[in-house]
Protein backbone atom coordinates (compact mmCIF):
# COMPACT_ATOMS: atom_id res chain seq x y z
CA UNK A 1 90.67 -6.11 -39.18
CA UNK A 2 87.96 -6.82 -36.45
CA UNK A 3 85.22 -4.15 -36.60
CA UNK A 4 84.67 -1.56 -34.12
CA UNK A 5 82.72 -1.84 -30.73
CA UNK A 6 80.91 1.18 -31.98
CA UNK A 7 80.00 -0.03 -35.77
CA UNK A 8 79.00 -3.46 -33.75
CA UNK A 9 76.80 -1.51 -31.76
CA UNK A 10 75.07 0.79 -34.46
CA UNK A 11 74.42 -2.15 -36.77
CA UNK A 12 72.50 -4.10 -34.08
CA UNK A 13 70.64 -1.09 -33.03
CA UNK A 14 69.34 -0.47 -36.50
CA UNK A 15 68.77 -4.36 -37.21
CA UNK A 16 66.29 -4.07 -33.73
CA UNK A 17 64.35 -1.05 -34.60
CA UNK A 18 63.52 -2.44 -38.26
CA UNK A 19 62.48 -5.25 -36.65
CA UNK A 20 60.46 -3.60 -34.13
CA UNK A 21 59.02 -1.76 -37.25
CA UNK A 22 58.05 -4.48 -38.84
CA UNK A 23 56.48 -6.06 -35.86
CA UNK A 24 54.16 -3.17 -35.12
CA UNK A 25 53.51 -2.43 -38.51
CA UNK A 26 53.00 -6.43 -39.57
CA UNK A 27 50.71 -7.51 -37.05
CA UNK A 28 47.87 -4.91 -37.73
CA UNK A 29 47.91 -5.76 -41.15
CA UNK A 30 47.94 -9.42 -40.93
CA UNK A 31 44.99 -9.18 -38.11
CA UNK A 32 42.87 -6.91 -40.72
CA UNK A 33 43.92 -9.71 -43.79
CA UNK A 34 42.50 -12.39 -41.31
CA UNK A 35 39.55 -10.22 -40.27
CA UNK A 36 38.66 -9.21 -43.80
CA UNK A 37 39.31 -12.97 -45.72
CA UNK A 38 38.47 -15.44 -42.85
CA UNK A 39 35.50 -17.66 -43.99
CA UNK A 40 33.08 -20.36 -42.64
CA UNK A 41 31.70 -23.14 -44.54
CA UNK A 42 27.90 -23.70 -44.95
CA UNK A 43 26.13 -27.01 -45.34
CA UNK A 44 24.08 -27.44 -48.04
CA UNK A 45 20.50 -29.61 -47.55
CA UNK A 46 20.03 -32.67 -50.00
CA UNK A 47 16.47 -33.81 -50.32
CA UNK A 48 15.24 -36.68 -51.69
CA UNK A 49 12.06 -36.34 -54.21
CA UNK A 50 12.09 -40.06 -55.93
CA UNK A 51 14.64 -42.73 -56.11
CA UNK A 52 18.12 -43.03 -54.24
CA UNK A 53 20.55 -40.58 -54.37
CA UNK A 54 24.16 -41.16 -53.86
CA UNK A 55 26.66 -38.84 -52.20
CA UNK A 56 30.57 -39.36 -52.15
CA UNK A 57 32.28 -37.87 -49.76
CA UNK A 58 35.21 -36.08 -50.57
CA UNK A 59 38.14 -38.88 -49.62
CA UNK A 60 36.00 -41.53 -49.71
CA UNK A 61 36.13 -44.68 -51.45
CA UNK A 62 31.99 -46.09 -51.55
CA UNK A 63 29.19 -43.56 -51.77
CA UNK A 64 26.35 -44.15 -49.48
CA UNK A 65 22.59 -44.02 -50.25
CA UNK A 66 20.05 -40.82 -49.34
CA UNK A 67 16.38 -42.03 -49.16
CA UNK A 68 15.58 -38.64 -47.17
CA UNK A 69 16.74 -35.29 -46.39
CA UNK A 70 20.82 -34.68 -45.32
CA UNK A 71 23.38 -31.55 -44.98
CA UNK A 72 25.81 -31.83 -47.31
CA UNK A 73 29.44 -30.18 -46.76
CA UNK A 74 31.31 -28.75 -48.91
CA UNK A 75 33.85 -31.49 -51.18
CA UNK A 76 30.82 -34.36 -51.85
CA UNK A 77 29.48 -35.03 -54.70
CA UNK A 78 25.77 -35.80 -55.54
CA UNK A 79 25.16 -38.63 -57.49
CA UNK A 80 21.90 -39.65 -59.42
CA UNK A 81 20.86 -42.59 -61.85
CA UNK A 82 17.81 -42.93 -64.65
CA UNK A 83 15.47 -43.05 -61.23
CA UNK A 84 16.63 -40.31 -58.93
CA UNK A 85 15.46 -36.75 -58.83
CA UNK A 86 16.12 -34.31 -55.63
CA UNK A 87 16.78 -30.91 -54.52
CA UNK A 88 19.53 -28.76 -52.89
CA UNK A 89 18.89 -25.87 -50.53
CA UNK A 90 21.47 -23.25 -49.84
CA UNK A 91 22.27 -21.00 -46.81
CA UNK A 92 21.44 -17.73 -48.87
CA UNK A 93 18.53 -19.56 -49.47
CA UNK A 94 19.56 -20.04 -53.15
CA UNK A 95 17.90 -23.33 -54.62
CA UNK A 96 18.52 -26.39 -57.35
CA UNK A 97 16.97 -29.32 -58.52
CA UNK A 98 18.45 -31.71 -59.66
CA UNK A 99 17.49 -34.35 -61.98
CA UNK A 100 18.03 -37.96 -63.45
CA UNK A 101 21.40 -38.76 -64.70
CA UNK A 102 23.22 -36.23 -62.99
CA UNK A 103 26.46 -35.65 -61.37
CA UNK A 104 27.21 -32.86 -59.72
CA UNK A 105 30.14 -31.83 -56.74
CA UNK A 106 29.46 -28.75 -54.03
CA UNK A 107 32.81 -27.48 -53.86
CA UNK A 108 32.28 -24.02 -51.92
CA UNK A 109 29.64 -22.81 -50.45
CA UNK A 110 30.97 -20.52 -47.32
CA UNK A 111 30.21 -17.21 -46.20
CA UNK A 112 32.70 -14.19 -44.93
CA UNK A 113 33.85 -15.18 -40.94
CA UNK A 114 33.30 -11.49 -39.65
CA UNK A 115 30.77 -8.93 -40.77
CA UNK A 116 33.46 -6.04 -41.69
CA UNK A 117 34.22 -7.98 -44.42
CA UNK A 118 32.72 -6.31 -47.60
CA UNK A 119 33.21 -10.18 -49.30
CA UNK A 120 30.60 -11.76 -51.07
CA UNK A 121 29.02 -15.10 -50.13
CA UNK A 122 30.25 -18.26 -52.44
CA UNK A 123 28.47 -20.95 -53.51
CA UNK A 124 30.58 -23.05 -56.12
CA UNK A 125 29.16 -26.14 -58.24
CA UNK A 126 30.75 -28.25 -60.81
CA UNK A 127 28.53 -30.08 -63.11
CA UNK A 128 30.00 -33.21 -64.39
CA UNK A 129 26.85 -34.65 -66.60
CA UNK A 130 23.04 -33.51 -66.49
CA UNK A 131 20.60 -31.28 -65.85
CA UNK A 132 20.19 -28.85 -63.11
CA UNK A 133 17.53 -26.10 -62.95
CA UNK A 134 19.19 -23.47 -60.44
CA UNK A 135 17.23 -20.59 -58.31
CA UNK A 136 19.78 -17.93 -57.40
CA UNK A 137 18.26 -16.03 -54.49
CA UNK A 138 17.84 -12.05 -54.36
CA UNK A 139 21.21 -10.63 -51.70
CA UNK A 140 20.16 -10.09 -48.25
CA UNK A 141 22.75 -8.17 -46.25
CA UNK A 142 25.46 -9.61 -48.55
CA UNK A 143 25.93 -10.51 -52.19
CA UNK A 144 26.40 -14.07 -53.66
CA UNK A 145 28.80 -15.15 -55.76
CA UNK A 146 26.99 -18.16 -57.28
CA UNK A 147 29.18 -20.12 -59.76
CA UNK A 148 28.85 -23.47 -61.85
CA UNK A 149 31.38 -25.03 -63.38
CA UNK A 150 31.61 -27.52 -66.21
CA UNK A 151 33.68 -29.52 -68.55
CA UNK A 152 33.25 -26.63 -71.48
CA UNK A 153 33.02 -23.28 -69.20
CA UNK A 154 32.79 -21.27 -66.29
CA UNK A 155 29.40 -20.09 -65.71
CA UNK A 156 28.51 -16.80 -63.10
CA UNK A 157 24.82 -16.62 -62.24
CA UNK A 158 23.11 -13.20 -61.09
CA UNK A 159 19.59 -13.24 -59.08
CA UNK A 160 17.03 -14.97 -61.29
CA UNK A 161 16.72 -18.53 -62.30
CA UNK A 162 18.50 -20.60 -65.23
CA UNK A 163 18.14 -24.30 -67.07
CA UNK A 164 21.56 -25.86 -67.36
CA UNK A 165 22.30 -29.14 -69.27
CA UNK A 166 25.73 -30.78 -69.68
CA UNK A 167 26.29 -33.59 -71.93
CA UNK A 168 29.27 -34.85 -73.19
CA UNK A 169 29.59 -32.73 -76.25
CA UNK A 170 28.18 -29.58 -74.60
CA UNK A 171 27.13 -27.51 -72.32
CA UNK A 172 23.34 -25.98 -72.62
CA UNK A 173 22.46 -22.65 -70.32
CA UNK A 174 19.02 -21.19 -70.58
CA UNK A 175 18.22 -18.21 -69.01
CA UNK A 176 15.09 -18.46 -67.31
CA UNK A 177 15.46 -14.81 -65.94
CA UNK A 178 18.67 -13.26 -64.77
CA UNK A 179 22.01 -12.70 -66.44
CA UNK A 180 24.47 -15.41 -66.68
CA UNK A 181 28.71 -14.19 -68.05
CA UNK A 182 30.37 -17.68 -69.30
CA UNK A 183 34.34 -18.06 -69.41
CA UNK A 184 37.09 -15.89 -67.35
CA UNK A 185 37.08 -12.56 -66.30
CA UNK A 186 39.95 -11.76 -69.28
CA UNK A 187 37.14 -13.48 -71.49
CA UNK A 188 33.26 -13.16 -70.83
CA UNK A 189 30.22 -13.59 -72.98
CA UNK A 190 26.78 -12.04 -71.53
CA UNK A 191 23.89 -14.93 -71.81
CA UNK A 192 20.71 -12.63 -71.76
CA UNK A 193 17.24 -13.13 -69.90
CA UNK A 194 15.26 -15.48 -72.83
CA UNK A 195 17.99 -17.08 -74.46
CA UNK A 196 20.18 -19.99 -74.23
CA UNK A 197 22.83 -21.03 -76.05
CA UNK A 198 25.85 -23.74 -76.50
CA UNK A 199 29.19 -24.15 -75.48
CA UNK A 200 31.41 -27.03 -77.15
CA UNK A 201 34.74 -28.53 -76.15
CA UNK A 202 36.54 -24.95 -77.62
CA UNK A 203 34.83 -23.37 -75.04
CA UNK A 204 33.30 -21.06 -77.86
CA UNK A 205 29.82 -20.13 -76.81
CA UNK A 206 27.42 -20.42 -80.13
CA UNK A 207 25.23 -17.13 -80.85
CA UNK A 208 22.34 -17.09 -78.58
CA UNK A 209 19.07 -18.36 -79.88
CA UNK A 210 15.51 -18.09 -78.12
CA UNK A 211 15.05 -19.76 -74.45
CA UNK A 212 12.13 -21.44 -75.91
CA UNK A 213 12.98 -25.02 -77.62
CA UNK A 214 10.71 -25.87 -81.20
CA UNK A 215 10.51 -29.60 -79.51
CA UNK A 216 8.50 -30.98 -82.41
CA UNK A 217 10.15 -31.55 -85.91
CA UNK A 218 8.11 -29.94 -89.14
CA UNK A 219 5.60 -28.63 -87.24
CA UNK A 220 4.47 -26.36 -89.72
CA UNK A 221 4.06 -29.73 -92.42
CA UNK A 222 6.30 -27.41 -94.98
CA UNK A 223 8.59 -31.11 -95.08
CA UNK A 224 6.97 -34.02 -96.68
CA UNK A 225 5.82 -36.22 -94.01
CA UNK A 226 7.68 -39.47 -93.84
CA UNK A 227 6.12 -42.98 -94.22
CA UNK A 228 5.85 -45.38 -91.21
């Protein structure tokens, strides 16, 4: 039985003014989304103290050679041999130097598009191999979300400044001054300011010991001294 012209009528009324409701109501929210999320990327400076550095672009198939100062973007990936030693400079002012042996990517550093967003800043590293001592800069009008990531953990830094070493093994974070949390945010440990401690490949941090490292064996002489 066909349906009426009036039913017809009714049911495309209704069908326009929930659609007209969800038009008005839609696009104000999805402006405000884009107003509050939108970000811009922020190169990072590479400078050169000794030796050649090399960065690989993110896509790209040979790394080229730094012998000065460059902006970095986020995606490449600083690479540095037995000879190399440089810095990186960051738009919140934020700092790290970088030493021999290292690998290490800048995958985010950006900053909120518009200033009603109440966003942090985000600076995100991932340290493949190395050592990296990292400056985290005091907030200005906004707050930093400085991360580093490596093969054992997740590592969120707070204002201060922090010794991080990654070997195959393990990961090694001193804290310099600051507060650094390791792991998720369904699973953090609290590194303190004047300790360090270990992560292994369970991602188990070990309990924290002093920042500073006894780098000479039987100091005190209380083991009998071995024959040469």
């Amino acid at each position: 039985m066909q349906n009426k012209p009036e039913r017809v009528a009714w049911t495309v009324l209704w069908a326009a003014f929930i659609t007209f409701c969800l038009i008005i109501t839609g696009i104000p929210l999805g402006i405000r989304y884009y107003l509050l999320n939108a970000t811009i990327e922020q190169d990072t400076q590479l400078q050169r103290i000794e030796g050649t550095i090399l960065v690989q672009e993110a896509g790209g198939e040979t790394p080229t050679g730094v012998t000065g100062t460059t902006l970095l973007p986020p995606g490449e990936e600083v690479i540095l041999d037995a000879t190399s030693r440089g810095t990186l400079d960051f738009f919140d002012r934020s700092h790290i130097t970088v030493y021999s042996n290292t690998n290490v990517e800048l995958v985010e550093a950006e900053t909120p598009r518009y200033d009603v967003s109440e966003q942090p800043n985000r600076i995100v590293l991932r340290l493949r191999v190395g050592l990296i001592r990292v400056g985290v800069a005091l907030p200005a009008e906004r707050e930093t979300d400085f991360q580093v990531i490596t093969p054992h953990t997740s590592i969120s830094l707070e204002e201060g400044s922090y010794r991080i070493e990654v070997t195959n093994e393990t990961t090694q974070i001193t804290v310099v001054r600051g507060e650094a949390a390791l792991g998720s945010e369904l699973s953090t440990d609290i590194v303190r300011q004047g300790t360090r401690t270990k992560i292994d490949l369970t991602g188990m941090p070990a309990d924290p010991l002093p920042a500073a490292e006894n780098l000479i064996e039987n100091g005190d002489f209380q083991e009998p001294l071995g024959t040469s």
